[in-house]
C-alpha atoms as a PDB file:
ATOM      1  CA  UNK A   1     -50.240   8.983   4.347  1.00  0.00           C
ATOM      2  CA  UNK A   2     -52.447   8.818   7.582  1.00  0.00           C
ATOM      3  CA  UNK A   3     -55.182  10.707   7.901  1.00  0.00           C
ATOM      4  CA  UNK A   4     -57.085  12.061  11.109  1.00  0.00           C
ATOM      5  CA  UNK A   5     -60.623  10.838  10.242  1.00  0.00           C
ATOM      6  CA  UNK A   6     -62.580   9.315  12.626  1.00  0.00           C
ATOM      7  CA  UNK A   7     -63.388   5.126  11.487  1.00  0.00           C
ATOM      8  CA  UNK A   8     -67.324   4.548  12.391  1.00  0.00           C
ATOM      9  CA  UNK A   9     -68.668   1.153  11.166  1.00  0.00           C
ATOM     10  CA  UNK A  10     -71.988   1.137  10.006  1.00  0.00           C
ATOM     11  CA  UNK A  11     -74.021  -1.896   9.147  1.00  0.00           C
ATOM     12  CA  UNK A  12     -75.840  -2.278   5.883  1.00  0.00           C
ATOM     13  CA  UNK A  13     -79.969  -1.787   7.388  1.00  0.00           C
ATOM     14  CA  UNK A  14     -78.240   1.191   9.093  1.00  0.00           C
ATOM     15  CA  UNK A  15     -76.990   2.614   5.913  1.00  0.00           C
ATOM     16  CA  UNK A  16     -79.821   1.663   3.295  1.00  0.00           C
ATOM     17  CA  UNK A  17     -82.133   3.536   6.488  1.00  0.00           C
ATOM     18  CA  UNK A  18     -80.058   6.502   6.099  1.00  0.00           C
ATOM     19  CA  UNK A  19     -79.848   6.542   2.428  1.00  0.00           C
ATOM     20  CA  UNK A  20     -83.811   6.196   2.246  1.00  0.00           C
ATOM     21  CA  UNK A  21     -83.244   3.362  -0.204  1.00  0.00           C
ATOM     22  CA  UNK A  22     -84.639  -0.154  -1.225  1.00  0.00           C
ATOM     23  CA  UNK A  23     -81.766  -3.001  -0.677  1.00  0.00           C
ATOM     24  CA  UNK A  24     -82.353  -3.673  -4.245  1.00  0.00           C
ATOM     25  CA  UNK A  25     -81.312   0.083  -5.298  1.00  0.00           C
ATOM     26  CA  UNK A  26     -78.284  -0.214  -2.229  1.00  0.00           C
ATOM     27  CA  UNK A  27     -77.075  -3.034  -3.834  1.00  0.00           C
ATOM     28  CA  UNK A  28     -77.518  -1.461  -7.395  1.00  0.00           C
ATOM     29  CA  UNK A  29     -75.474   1.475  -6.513  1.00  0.00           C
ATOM     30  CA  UNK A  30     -73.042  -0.188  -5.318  1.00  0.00           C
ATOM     31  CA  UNK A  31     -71.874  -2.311  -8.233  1.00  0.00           C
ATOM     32  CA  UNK A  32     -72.541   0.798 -10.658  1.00  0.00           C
ATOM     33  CA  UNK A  33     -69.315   2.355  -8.136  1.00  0.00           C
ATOM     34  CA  UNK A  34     -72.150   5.099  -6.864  1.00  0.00           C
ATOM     35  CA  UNK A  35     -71.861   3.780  -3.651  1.00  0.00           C
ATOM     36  CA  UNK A  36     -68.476   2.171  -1.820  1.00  0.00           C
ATOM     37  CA  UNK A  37     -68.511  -1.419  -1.436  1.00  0.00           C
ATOM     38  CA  UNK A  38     -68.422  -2.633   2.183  1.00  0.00           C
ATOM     39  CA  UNK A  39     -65.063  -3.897   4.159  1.00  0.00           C
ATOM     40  CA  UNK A  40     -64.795  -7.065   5.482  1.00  0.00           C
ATOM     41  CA  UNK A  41     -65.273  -7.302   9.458  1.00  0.00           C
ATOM     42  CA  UNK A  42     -65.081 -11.390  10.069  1.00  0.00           C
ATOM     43  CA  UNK A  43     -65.677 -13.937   8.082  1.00  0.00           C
ATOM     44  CA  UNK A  44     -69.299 -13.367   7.358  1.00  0.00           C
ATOM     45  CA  UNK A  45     -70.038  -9.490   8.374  1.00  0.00           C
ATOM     46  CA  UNK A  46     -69.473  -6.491   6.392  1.00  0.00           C
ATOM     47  CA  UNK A  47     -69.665  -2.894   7.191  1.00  0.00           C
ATOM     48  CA  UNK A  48     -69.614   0.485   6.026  1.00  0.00           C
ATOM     49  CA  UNK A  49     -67.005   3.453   6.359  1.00  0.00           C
ATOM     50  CA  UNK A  50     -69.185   6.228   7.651  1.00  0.00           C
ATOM     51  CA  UNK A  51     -67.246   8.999   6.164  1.00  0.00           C
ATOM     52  CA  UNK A  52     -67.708   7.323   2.714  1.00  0.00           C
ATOM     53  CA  UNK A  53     -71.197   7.141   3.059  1.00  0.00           C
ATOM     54  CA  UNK A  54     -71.454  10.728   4.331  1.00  0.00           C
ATOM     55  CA  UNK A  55     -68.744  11.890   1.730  1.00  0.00           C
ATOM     56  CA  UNK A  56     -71.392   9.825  -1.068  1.00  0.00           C
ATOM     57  CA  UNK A  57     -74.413  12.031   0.855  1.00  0.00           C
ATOM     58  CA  UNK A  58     -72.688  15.373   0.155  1.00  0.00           C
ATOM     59  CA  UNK A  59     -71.934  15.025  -3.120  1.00  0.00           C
ATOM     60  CA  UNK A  60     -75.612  14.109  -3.875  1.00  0.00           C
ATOM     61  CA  UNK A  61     -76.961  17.128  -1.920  1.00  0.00           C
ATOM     62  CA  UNK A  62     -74.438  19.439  -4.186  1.00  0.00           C
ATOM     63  CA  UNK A  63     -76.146  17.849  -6.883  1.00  0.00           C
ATOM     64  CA  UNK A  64     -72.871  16.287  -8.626  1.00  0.00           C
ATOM     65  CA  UNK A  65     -73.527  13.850 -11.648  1.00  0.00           C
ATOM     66  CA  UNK A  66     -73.201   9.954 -11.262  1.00  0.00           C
ATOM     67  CA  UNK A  67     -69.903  10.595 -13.074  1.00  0.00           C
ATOM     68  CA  UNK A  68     -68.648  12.648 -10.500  1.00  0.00           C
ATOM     69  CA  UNK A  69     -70.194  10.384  -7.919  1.00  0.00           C
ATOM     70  CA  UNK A  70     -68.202   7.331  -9.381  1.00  0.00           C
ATOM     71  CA  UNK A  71     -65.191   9.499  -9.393  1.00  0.00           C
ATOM     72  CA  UNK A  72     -65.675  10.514  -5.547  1.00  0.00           C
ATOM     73  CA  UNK A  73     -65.928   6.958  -4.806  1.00  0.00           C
ATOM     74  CA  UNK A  74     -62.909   5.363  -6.467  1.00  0.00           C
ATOM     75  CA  UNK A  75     -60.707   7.880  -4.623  1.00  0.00           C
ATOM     76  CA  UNK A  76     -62.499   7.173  -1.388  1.00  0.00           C
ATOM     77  CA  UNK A  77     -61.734   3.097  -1.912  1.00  0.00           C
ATOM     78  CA  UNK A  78     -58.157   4.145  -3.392  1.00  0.00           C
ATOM     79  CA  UNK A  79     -57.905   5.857   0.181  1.00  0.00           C
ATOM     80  CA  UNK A  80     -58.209   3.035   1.978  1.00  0.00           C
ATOM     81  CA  UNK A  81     -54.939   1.743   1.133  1.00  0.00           C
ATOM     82  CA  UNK A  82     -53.073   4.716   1.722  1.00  0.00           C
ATOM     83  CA  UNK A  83     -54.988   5.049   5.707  1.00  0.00           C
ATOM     84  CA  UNK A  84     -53.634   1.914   5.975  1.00  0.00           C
END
């Protein structure tokens, strides 16, 4: 199943500027599934999926619990193999 979204790569100081977070809560969030884990871009770079990060960003603002966070963000990693 394609989908018609738009793939922007955004590097981690980019993101954790956006966020308005410490690397140390970044990182935090992301093994606690509240934020998407990066993708692989090379052998030592890593970036992140703009849409996830915005999707992540929306559901904050509409005040959803971390539960519902974590939910939002396995789907958005399960979606990667299906864009595929």
């Amino acid at each position: 199943m394609k989908t018609n979204i738009q793939l922007i790569i955004n590097r981690k100081p980019e993101v954790i500027k956006r966020l308005g977070i410490s690397k140390a809560t970044f990182h935090t969030r992301i093994n606690q599934n509240l934020l998407p884990p990066p993708i692989s871009l090379g052998e030592r770079a890593r970036g992140y999926l703009q849409h996830e990060i915005d999707a992540v960003i929306a559901a904050m603002v509409a005040g959803k619990s971390n539960e519902e966070v974590k939910l939002l963000v396995s789907d958005l990693v399960a979606q990667r193999k299906l864009a595929a």
